[in-house]
Protein backbone atom coordinates (compact mmCIF):
# COMPACT_ATOMS: atom_id res chain seq x y z
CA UNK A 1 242.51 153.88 82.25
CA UNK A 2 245.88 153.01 83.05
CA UNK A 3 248.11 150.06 83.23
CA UNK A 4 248.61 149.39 87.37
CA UNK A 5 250.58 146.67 89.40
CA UNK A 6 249.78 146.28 93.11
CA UNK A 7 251.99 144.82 95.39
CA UNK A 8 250.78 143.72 98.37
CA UNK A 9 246.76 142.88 98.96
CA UNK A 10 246.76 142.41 102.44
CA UNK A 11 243.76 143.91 104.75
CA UNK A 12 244.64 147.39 103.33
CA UNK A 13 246.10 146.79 100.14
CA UNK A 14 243.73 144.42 98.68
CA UNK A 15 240.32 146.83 99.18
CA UNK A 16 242.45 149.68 97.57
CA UNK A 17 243.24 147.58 94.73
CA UNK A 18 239.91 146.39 94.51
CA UNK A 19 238.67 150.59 94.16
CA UNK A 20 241.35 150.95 91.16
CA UNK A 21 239.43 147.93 89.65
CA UNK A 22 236.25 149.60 90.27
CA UNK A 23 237.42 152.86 89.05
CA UNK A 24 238.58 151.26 85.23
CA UNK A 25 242.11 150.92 85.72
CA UNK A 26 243.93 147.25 84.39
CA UNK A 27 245.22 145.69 87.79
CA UNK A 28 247.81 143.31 88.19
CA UNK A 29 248.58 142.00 91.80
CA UNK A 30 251.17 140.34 93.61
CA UNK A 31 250.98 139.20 96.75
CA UNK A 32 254.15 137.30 99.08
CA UNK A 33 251.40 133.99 99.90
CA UNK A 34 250.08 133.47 96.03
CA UNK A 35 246.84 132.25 96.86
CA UNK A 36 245.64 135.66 98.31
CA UNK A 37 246.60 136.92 94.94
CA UNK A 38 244.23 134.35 93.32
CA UNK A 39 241.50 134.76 95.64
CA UNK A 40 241.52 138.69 95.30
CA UNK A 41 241.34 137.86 91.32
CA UNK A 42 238.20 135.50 91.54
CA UNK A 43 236.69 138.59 93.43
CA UNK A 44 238.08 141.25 91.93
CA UNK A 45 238.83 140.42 88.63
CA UNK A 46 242.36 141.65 87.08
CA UNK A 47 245.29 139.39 87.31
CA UNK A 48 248.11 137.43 89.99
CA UNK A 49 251.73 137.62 89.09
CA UNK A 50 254.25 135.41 90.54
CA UNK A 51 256.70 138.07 91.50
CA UNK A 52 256.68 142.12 91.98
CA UNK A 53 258.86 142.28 88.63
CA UNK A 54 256.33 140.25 86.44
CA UNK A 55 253.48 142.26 88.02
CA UNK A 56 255.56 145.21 87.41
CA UNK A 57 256.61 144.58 83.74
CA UNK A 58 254.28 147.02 81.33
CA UNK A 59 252.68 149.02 84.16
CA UNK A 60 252.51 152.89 83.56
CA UNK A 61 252.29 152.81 88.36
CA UNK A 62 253.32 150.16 90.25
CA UNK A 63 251.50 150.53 93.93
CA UNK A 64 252.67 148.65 97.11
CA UNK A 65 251.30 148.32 100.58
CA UNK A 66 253.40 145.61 102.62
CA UNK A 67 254.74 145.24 106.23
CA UNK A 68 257.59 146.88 106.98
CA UNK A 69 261.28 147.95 106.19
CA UNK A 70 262.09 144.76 104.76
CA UNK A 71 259.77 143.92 103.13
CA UNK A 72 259.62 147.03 100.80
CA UNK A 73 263.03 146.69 99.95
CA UNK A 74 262.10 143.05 99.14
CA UNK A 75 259.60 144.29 96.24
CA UNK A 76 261.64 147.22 95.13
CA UNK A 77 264.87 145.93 94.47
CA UNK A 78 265.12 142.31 95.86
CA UNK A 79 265.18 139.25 93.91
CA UNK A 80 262.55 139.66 91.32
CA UNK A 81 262.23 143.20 92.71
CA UNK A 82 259.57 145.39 90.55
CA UNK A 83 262.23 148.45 90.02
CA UNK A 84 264.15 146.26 87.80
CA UNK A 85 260.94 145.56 85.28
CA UNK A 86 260.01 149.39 85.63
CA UNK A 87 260.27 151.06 82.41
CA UNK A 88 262.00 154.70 82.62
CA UNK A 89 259.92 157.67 83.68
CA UNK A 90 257.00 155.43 85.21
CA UNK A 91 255.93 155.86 89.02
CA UNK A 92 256.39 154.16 91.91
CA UNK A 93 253.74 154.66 95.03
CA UNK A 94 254.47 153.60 98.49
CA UNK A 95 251.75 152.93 100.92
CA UNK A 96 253.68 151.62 103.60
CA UNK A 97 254.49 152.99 106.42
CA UNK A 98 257.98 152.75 106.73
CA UNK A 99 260.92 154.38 108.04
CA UNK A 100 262.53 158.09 106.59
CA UNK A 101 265.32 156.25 106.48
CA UNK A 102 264.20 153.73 103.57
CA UNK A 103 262.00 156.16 101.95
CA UNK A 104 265.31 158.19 101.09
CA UNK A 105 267.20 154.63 100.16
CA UNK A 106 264.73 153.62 97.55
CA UNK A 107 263.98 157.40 96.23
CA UNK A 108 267.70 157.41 95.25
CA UNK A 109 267.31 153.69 93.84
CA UNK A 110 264.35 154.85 92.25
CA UNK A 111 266.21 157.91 90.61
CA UNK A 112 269.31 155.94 89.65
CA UNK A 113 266.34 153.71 87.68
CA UNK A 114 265.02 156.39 85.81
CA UNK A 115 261.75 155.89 88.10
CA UNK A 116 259.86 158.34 90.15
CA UNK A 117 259.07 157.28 94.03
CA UNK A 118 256.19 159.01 95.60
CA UNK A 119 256.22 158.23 99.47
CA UNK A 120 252.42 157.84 100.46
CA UNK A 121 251.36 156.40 103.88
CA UNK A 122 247.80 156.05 104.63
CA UNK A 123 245.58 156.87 107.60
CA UNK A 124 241.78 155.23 107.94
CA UNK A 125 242.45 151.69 108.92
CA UNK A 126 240.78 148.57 107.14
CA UNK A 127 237.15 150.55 106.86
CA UNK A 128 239.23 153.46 105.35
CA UNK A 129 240.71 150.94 102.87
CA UNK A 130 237.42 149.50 102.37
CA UNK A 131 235.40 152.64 101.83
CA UNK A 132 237.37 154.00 100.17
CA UNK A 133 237.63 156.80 102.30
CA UNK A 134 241.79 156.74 103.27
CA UNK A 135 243.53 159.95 103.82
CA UNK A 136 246.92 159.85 101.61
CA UNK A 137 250.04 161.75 102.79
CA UNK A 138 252.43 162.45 100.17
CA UNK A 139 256.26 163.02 99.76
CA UNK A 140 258.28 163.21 96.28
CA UNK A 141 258.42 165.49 93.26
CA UNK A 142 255.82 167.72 92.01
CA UNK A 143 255.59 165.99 88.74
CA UNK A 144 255.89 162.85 89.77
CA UNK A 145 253.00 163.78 92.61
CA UNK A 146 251.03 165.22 89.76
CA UNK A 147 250.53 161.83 87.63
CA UNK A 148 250.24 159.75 90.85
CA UNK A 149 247.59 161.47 92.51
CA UNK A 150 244.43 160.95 89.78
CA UNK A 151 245.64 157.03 90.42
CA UNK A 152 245.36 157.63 94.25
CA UNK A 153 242.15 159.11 94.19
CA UNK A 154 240.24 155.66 93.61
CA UNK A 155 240.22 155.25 97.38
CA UNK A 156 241.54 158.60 98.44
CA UNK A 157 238.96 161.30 100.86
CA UNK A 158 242.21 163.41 101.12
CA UNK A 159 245.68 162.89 98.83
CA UNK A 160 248.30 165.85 99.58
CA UNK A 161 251.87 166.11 98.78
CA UNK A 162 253.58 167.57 101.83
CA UNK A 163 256.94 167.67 100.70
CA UNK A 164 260.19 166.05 99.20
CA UNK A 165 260.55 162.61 99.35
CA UNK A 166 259.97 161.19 103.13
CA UNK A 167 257.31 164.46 104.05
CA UNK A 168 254.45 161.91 103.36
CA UNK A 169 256.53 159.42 105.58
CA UNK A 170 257.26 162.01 108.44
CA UNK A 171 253.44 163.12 108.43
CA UNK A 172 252.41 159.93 109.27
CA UNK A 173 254.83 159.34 112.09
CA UNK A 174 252.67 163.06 112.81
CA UNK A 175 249.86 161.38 112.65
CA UNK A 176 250.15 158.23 114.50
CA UNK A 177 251.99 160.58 117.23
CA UNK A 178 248.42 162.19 117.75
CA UNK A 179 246.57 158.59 117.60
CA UNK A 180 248.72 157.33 120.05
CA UNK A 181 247.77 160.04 123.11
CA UNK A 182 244.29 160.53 121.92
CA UNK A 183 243.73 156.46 122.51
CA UNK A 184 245.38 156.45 125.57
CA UNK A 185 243.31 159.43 126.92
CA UNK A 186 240.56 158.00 125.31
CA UNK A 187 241.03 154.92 127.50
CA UNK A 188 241.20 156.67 130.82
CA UNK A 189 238.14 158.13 130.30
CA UNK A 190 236.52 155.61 129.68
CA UNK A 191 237.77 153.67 132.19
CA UNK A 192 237.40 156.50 135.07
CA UNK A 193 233.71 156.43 134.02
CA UNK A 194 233.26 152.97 134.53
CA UNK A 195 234.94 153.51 138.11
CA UNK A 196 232.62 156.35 138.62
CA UNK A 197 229.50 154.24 138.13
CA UNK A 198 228.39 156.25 135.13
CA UNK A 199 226.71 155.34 132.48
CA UNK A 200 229.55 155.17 129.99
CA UNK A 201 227.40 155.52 126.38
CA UNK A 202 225.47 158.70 127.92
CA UNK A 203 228.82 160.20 128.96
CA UNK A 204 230.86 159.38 125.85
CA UNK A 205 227.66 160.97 123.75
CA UNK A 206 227.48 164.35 125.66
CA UNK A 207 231.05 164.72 125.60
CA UNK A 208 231.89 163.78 122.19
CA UNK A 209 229.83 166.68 121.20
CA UNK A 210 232.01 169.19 122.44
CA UNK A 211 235.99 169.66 123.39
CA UNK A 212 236.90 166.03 123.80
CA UNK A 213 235.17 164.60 120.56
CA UNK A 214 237.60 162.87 118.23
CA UNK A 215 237.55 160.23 115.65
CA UNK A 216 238.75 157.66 118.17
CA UNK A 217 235.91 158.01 120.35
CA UNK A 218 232.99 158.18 117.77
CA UNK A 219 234.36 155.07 116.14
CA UNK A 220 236.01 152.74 118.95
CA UNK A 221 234.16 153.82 122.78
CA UNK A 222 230.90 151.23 121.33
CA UNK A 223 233.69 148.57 121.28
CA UNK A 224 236.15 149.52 123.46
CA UNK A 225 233.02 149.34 126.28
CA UNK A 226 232.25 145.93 125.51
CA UNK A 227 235.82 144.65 125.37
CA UNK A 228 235.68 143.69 121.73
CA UNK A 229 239.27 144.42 119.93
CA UNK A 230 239.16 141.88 116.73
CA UNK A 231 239.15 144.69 114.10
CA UNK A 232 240.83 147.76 112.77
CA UNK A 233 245.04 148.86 113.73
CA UNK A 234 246.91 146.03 115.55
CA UNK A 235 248.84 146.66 118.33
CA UNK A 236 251.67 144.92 116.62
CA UNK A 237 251.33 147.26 113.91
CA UNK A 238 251.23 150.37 115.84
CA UNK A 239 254.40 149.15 118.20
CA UNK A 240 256.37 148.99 114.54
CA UNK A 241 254.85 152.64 113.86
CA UNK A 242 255.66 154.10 117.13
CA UNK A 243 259.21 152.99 116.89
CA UNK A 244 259.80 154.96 113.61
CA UNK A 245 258.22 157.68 114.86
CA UNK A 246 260.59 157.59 117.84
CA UNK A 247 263.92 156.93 115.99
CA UNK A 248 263.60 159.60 113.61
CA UNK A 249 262.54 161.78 117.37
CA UNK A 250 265.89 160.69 117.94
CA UNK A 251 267.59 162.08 114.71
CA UNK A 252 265.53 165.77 114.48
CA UNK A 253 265.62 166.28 118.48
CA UNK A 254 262.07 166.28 118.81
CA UNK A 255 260.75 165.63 122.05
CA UNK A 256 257.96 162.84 122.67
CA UNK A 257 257.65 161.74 126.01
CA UNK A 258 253.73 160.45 125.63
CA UNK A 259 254.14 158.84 122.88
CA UNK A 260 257.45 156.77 124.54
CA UNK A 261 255.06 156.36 127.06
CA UNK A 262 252.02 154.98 125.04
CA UNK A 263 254.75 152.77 123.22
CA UNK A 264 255.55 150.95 126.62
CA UNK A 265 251.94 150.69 127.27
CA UNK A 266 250.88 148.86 124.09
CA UNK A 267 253.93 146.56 124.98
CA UNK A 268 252.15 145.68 128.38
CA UNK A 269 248.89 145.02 125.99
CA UNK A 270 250.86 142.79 123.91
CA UNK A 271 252.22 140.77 127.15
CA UNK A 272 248.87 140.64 127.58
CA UNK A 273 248.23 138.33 124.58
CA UNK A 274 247.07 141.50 122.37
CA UNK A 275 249.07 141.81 119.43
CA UNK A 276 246.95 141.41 117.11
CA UNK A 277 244.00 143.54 119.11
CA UNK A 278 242.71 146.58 117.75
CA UNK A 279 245.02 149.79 119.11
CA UNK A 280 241.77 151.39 121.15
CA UNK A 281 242.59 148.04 123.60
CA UNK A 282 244.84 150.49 125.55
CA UNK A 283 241.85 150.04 128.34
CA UNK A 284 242.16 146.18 128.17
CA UNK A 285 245.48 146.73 130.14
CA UNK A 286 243.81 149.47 132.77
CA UNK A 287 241.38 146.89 133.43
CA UNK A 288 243.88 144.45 134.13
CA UNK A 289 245.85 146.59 136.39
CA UNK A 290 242.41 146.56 138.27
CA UNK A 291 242.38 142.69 138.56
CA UNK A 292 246.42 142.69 139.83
């Protein structure tokens, strides 16, 4: 059992701190609106600290899953930041996504601390989280890797280290990359279906079976045929996501003209009053181009 402070219990953080509770581990939680915090403790069990450094202060790893940029740097080393409270030689994991360019910011805060950072974005979405099930892509040192990954596994199906500090980081901007076409092809089919007068469900099953099959479409065609977006990966989410993935294109000279692409198109779904939508509503704004 180990001493753990999670920062961060949104709709992804709070099921995986919720598996290191299951799993024997002491959990302390912060969370930026304090009565999440208290409500995941009535369910949960554990404790609430008022800030990431109280929640931090004793704890062998200190976990975080929060929004953005910003906001990481808020828990790290903001007012009441956690890497202040961290004792020397204990671990840091990040399960934001998040820009290379922060990752390598708070690795060499981290370092100047005495701390280790271990860079680990997830893939699986909320019923990932929830399951238990997440697949954990990990940048930082080997050591530091080492110690962090028995912690991880609580809600892990696959933890890897990939890299330095920032591979875990660049594998997800990888990974949402793929996501991004495979929706958007996913959504034309779909859609070209419906045109065809098909029966959508009897296509989707014969095809998913061979070539075409993919996560996307065993999980989201159900929904994505009945126009029902209020769960999983929100647009606004993704948009954030697709940008990193297309600044640090811009640094290493990689070329990614779908996924630009896809990145407009989710901004026509969020004119559309879908920010919050589920990412598979790519088809929401193919249907509407059918009512212009």
């Amino acid at each position: 059992m180990a001493k753990v402070a999670f920062l961060g219990i949104g709709v992804m953080g709070g099921p995986m701190a919720g598996h290191l509770v299951k799993a024997g581990h002491d959990v302390t939680v912060y969370n930026r609106t304090a009565a999440r915090a208290e409500a995941w403790v009535a369910k949960h069990g554990g404790k609430a600290a008022p800030t990431p450094a109280a929640a931090a202060q004793g704890a062998e790893f200190v976990l975080a899953c929060v929004g953005n940029d910003d906001d990481l740097r808020a828990v790290c080393t903001g007012p009441d930041g956690a890497f202040a409270a961290m004792a020397r030689g204990t671990v840091f994991i990040d399960h934001t996504t998040v820009s290379a360019a922060v990752t390598r910011e708070l690795f060499a805060a981290a370092n100047a601390a005495q701390i280790s950072f271990v860079d680990a974005p997830v893939s699986g979405g909320q019923a990932g989280a929830e399951n238990g099930q997440l697949s954990v892509m990990c940048g930082g040192d080997a050591g530091a890797y080492a110690r962090a990954e028995p912690i991880i596994a609580a809600y892990a199906k696959i933890c890897r280290r990939l890299g330095d500090s920032g591979a875990g980081q660049l594998t997800k901007m990888c990974n949402q990359i793929a996501i991004a076409g495979l929706v958007q092809g996913l959504s034309e089919s779909l859609h070209f279906a419906e045109h065809a007068g098909l029966d959508v469900a009897a296509v989707v099953e014969v095809i998913s079976q061979g070539a075409a099959g993919s996560w996307q479409m065993s999980n989201r065609y159900q929904t994505m045929i009945e126009d029902h977006f209020e769960h999983g990966f929100a647009v606004d989410w993704m948009r954030k996501d697709l940008g990193i993935c297309l600044a640090a294109a811009n640094e290493n000279g990689a070329s990614l003209p779908v996924t630009a692409l896809v990145d407009q198109f989710y901004k026509d779904v969020q004119k559309l009053g879908g920010g919050r939508w589920d990412t598979s509503s790519l088809i929401k704004r193919l249907r509407a181009l059918d009512g212009a």
